[in-house]
Protein backbone atom coordinates (compact mmCIF):
# COMPACT_ATOMS: atom_id res chain seq x y z
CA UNK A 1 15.95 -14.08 14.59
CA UNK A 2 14.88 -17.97 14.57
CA UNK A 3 14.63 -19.41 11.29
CA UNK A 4 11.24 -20.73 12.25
CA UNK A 5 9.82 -17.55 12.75
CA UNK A 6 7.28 -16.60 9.80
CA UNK A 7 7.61 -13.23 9.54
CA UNK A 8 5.24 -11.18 6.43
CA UNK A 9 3.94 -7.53 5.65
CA UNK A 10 0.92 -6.18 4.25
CA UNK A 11 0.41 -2.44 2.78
CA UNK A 12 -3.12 -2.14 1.67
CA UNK A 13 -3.33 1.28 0.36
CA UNK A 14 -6.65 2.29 -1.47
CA UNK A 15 -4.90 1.74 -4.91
CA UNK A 16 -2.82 -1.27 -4.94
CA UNK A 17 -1.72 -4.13 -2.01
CA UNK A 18 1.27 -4.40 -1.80
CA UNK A 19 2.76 -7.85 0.05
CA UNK A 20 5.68 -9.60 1.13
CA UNK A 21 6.90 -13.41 -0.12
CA UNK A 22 10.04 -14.20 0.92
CA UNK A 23 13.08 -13.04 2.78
CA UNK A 24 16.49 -14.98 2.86
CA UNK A 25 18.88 -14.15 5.40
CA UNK A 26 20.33 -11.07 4.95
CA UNK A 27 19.17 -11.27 1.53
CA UNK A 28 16.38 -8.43 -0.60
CA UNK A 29 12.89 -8.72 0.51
CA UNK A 30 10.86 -10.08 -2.38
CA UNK A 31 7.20 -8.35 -2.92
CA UNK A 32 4.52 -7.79 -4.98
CA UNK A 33 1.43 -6.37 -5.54
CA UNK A 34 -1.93 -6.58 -6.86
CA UNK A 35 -4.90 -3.88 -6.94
CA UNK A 36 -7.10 -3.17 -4.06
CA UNK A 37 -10.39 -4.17 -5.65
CA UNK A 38 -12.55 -6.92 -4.30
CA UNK A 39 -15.67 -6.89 -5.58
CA UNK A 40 -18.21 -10.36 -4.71
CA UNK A 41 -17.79 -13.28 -7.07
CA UNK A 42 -20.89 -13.57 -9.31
CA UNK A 43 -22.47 -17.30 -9.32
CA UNK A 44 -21.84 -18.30 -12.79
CA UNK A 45 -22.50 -22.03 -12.14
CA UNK A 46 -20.02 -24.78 -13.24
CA UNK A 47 -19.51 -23.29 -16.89
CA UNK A 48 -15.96 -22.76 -17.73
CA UNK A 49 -16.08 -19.56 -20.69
CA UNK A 50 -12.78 -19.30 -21.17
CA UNK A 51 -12.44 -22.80 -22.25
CA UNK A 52 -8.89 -22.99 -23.44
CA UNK A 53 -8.60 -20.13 -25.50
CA UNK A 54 -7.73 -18.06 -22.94
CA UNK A 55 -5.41 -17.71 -19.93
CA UNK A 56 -7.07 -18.32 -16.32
CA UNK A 57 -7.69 -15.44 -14.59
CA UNK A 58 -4.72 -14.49 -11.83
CA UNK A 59 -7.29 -14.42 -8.54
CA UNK A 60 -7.86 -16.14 -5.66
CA UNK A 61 -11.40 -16.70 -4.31
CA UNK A 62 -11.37 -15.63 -0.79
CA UNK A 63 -14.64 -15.81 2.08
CA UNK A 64 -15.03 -13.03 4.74
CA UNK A 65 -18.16 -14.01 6.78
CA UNK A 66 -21.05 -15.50 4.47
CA UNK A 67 -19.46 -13.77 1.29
CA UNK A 68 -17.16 -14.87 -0.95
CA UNK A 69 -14.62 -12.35 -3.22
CA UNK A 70 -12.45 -11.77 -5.73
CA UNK A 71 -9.14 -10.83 -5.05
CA UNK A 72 -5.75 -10.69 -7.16
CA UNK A 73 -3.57 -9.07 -9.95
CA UNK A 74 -6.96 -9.61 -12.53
CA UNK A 75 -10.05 -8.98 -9.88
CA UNK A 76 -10.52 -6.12 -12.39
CA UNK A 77 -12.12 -8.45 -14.90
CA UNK A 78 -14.68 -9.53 -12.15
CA UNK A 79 -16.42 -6.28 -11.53
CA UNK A 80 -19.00 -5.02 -13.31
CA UNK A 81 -19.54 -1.45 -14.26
CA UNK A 82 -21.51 -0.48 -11.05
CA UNK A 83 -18.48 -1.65 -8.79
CA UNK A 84 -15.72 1.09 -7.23
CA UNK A 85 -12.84 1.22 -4.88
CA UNK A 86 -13.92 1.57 -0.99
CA UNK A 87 -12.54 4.94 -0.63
CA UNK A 88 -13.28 6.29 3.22
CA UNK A 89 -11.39 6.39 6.52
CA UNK A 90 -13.47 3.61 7.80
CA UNK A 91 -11.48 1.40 4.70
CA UNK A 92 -9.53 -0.60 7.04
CA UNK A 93 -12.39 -1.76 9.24
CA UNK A 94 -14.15 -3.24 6.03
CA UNK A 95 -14.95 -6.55 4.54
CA UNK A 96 -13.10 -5.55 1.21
CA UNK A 97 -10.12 -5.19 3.40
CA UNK A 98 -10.12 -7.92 5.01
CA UNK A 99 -10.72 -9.96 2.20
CA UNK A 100 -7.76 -8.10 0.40
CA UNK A 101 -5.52 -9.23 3.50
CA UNK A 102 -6.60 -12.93 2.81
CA UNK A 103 -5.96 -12.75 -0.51
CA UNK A 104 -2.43 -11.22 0.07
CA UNK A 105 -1.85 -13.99 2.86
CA UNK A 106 -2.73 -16.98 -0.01
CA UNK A 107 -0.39 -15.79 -2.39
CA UNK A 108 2.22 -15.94 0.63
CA UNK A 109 1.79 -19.53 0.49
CA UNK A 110 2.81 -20.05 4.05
CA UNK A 111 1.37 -22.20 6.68
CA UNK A 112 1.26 -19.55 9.35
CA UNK A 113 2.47 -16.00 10.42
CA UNK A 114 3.84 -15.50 13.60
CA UNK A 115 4.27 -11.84 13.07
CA UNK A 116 2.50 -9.86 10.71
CA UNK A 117 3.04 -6.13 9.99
CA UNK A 118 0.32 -3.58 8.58
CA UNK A 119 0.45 0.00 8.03
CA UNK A 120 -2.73 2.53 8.12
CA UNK A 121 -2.85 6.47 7.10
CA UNK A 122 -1.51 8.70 9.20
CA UNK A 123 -4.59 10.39 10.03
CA UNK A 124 -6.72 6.91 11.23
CA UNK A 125 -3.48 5.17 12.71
CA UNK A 126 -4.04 6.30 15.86
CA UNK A 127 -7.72 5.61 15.84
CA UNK A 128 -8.13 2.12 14.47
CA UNK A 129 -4.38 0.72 14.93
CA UNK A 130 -5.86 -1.21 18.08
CA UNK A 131 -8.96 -2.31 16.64
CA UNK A 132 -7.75 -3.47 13.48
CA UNK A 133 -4.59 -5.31 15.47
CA UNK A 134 -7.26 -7.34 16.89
CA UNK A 135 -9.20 -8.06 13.81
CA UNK A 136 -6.23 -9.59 12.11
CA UNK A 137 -4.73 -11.92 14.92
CA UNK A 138 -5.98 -15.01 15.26
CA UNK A 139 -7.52 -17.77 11.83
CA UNK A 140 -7.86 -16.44 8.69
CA UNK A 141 -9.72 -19.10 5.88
CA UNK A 142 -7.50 -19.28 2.77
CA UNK A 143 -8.66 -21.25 -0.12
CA UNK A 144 -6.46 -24.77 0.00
CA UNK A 145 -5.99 -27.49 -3.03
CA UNK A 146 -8.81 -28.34 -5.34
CA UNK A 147 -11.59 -25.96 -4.03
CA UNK A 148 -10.55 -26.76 0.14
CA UNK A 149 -10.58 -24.35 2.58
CA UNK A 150 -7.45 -24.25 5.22
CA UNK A 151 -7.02 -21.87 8.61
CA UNK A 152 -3.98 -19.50 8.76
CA UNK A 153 -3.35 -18.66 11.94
CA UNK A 154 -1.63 -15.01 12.40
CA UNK A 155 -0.16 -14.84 15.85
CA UNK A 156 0.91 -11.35 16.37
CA UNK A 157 -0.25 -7.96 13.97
CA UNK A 158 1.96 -4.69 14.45
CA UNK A 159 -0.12 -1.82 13.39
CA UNK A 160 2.61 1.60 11.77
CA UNK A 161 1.75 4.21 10.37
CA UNK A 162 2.13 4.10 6.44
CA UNK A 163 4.88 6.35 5.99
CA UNK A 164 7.16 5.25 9.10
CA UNK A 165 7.52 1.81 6.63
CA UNK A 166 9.08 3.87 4.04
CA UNK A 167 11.25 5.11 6.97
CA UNK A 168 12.96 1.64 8.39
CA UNK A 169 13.29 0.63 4.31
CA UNK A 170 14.94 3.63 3.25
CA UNK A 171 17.46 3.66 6.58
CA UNK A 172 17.95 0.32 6.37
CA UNK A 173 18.89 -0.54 2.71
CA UNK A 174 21.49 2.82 2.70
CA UNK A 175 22.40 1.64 6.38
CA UNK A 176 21.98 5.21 7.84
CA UNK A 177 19.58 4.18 10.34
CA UNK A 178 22.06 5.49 12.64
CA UNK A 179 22.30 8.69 11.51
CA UNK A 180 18.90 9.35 10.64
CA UNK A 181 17.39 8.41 14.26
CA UNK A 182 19.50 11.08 15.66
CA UNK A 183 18.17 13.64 12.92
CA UNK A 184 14.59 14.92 12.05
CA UNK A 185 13.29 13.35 9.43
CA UNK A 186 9.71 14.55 6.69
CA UNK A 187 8.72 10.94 5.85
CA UNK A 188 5.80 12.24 2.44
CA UNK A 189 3.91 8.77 1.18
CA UNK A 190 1.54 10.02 -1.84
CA UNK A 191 -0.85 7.44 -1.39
CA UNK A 192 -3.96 6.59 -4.28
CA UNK A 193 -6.58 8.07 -1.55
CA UNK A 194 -4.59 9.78 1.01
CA UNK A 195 -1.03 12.10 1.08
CA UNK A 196 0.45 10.85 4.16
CA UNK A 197 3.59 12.71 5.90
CA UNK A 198 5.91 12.23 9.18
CA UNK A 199 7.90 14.74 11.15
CA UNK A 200 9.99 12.65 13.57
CA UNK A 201 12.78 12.72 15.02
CA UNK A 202 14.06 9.68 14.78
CA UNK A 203 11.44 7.51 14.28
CA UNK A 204 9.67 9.23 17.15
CA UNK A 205 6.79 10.49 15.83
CA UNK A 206 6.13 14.85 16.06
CA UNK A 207 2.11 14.39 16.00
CA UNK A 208 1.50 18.26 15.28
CA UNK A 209 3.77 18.27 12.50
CA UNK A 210 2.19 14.80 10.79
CA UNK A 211 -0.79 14.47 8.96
CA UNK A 212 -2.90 13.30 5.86
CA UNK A 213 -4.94 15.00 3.21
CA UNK A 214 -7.43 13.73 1.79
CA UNK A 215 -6.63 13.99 -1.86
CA UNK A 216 -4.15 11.79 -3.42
CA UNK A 217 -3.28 10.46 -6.44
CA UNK A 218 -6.71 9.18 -7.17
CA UNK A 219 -7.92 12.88 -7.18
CA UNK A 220 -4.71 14.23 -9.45
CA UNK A 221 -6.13 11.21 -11.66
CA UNK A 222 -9.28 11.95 -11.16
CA UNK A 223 -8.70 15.91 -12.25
CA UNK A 224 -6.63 14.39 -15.37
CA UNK A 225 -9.16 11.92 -16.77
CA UNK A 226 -12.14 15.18 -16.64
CA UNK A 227 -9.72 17.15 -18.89
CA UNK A 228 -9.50 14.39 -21.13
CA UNK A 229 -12.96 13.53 -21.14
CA UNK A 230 -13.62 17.51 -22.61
CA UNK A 231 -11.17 16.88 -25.15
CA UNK A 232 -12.99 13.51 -26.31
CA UNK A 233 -16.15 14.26 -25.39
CA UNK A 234 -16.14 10.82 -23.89
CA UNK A 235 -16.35 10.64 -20.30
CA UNK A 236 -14.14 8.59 -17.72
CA UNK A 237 -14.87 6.76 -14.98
CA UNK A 238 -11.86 4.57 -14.62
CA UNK A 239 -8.21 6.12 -14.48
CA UNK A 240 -6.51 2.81 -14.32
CA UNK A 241 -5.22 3.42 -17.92
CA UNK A 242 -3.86 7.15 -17.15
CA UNK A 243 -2.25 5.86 -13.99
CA UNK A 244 -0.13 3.14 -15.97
CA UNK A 245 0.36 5.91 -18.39
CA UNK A 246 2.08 8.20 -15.75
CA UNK A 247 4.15 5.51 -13.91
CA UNK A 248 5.70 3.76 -17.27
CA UNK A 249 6.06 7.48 -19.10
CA UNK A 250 3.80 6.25 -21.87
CA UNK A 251 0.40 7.41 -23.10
CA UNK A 252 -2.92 6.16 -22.73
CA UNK A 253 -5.13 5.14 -25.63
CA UNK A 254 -9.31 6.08 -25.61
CA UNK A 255 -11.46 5.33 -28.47
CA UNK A 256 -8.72 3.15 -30.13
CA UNK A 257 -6.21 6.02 -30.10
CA UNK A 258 -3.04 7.40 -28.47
CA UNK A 259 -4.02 10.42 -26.62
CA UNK A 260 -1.16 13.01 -25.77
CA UNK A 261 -1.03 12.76 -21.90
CA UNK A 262 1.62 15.98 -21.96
CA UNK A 263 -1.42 18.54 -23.70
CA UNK A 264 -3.53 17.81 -19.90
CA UNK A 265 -0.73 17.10 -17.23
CA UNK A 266 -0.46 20.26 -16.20
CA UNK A 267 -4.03 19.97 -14.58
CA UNK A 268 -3.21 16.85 -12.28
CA UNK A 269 0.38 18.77 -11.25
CA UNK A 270 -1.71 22.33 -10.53
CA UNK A 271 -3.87 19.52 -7.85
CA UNK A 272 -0.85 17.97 -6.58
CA UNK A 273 0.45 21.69 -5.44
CA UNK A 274 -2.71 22.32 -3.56
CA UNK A 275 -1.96 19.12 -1.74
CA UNK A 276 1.76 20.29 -0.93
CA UNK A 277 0.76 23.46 0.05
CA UNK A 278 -1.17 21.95 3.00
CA UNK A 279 1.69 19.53 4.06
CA UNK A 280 3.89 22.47 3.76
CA UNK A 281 1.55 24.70 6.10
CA UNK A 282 1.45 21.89 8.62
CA UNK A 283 5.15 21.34 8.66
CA UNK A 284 5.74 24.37 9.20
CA UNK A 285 9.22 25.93 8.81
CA UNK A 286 11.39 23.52 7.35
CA UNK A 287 14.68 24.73 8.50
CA UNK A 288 15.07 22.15 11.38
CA UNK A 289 14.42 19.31 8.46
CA UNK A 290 17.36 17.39 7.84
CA UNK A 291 15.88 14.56 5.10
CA UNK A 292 13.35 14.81 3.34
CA UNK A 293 12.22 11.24 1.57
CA UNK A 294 9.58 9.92 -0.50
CA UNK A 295 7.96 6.72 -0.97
CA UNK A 296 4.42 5.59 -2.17
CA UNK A 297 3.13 4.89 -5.83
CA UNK A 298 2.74 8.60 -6.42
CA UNK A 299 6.29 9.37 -5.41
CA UNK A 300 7.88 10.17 -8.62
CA UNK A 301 4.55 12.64 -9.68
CA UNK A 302 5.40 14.77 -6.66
CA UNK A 303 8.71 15.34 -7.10
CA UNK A 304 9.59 18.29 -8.76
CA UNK A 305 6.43 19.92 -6.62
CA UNK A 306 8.16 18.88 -3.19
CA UNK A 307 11.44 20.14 -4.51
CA UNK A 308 9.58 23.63 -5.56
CA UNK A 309 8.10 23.92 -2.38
CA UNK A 310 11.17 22.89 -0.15
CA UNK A 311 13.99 24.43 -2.47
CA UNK A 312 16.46 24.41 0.19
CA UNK A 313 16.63 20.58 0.59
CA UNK A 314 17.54 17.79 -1.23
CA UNK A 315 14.75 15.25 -1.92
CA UNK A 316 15.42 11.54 -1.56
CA UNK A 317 13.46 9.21 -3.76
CA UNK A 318 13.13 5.20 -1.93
CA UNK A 319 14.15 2.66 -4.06
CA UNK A 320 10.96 1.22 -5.80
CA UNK A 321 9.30 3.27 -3.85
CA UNK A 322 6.09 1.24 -4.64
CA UNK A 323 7.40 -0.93 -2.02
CA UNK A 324 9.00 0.83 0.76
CA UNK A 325 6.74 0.93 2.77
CA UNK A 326 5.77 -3.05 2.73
CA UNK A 327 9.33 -3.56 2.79
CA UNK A 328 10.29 -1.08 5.97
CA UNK A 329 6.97 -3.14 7.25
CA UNK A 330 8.80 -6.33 6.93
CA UNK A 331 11.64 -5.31 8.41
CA UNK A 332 10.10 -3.33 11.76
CA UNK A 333 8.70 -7.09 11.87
CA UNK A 334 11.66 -8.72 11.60
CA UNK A 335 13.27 -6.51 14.43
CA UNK A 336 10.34 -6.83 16.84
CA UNK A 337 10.47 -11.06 15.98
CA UNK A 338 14.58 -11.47 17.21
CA UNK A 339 13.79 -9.61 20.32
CA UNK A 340 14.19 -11.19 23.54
CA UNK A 341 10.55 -10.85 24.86
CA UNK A 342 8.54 -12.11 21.44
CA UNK A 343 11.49 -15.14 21.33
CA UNK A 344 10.23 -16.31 24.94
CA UNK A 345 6.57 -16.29 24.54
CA UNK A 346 7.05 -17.76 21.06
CA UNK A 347 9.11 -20.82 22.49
CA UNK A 348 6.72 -21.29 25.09
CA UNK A 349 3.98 -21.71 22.00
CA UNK A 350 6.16 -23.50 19.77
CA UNK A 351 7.76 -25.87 22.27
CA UNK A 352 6.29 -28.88 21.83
């Protein structure tokens, strides 16, 4: 691939967006992430409140249409109580995720993208891949120095579905890519909205063996935080505190104390079996299943559920799997970008 070519990938799942920021040659993919919320920035005139006692908020002001939003690792600190994720199939056709894209593009820092790789649920890939392809190429405004605006153009948008990501990262970094696109392959992404899953061969794609449910880790969360709420007779709307609590094996604190997530997790893990039992039941018998690999924030919750349910296999946990999927992105992008027929129209652009 041309040095020149700008390469970057986008996974905007319903709980956190996850981006690419660099790539050396032949070197690790460098990502990150920040949460899915963008909720409209409030006028609050020219008055600075945080004067300097406080850090500066980590957010970048971003315009889709006539509307401007927050996005970044501390948009949570700009919505009010009324605001909530976009949670629908429709999610990807939205102003909130567009405006997450831009704000994942101005944190690349990059003056433009020749190819730029996005991922959608399994269930509305086929649907909107097209549509939202088209809705990404082209000028995106991305705020510049001191309060300008500047255009970044994206040039070409590949559209996967979420879980195939996980599939070119995992292959890739354990260079069996080989191997694996000769076997069959259950790809299972448990996403914060939807649990994704892939039956392919290869990375061909068996369509009556894929799917999505709708009921992913937001709803284990969801089913977590209602226990807990009975216990201290406080109700929860946000689970952002028991969702750290489960990914860094800590617990949460409500009301100024340290609440004991192990007395409630059995709730969340009796949801998370209802949600395997329909993958299962659309996979089918899984004797013809030769890997079996997870990826997806929620990867590491499912575990020991997947292994009950498929005893007979060995299940593969991706490396950070926050990230495989953005990173598998990046890489599908970087194959498609050194190939013969996107090298020729891209000199013929780039000549002069």
């Amino acid at each position: 691939m041309e040095e020149d070519v700008i390469v970057r990938a986008i996974d905007v799942g319903f709980g956190n967006t996850k981006h690419t920021l660099f790539r050396p040659k032949r070197g690790e993919i460098t990502c990150d992430f920040f949460p899915s919320i963008a909720p409209p920035m409030q006028s609050s005139g020219k008055i600075d409140l945080a004067g300097q006692l406080y850090q500066r908020h980590n957010v970048v002001n971003v315009r889709v249409g006539n509307v401007t939003y927050v996005v970044g690792k501390d948009a949570y600190l700009s919505q009010d109580a009324s605001f909530g994720r976009t949670l629908d199939q429709s999610y990807a056709m939205s102003d909130a995720y567009m405006a997450l894209v831009r704000g994942a593009i101005a944190y690349m820092n990059v003056p433009r993208i020749d190819v730029l790789v996005v991922g959608l649920p399994v269930n509305t890939h086929h649907e909107l891949s097209e549509a939202l392809a088209d809705r990404l190429t082209g000028f995106h405004p991305i705020p510049g120095p001191e309060g300008s605006e500047v255009e970044i153009e994206v040039g070409h948008v590949m559209v996967l579905p979420q879980p195939v990501g996980g599939f070119f990262d995992y292959s890739t970094r354990n260079k069996v890519y080989a191997t694996l696109s000769k076997q069959v392959n259950l790809l299972i992404d448990p996403g914060y909205y939807t649990l994704d899953w892939v039956v392919a061969h290869g990375i061909k794609m068996v369509n009556t063996r894929s799917g999505a449910h709708e009921g992913g880790m937001s709803s284990i969360l969801a089913s977590i935080a209602d226990k807990i709420s009975q216990e201290i007779k406080t109700p929860i709307k946000d689970c952002t505190r028991i969702d750290d609590a489960i990914r860094t094996g800590t617990n949460p604190r409500f009301n100024g104390k340290e609440f004991d997530l192990s007395e409630v997790i059995h709730v969340g893990e009796e949801k998370a079996r209802q949600f395997i039992s329909v993958l299962a039941n659309k996979v089918g018998s899984a004797v013809d299943i030769d890997n079996i690999i997870l990826v997806g924030g929620g990867a590491a919750f499912l575990q020991d559920e997947i292994q009950a349910r498929f005893p007979n296999h060995t299940i593969t946990i991706a490396d950070d799997p926050v990230f495989a999927n953005v990173r598998g992105f990046q890489l599908a992008g970087e194959q498609y970008a050194a190939s013969e027929k996107f090298l020729a129209k891209w000199r013929s652009i780039h000549a002069a």
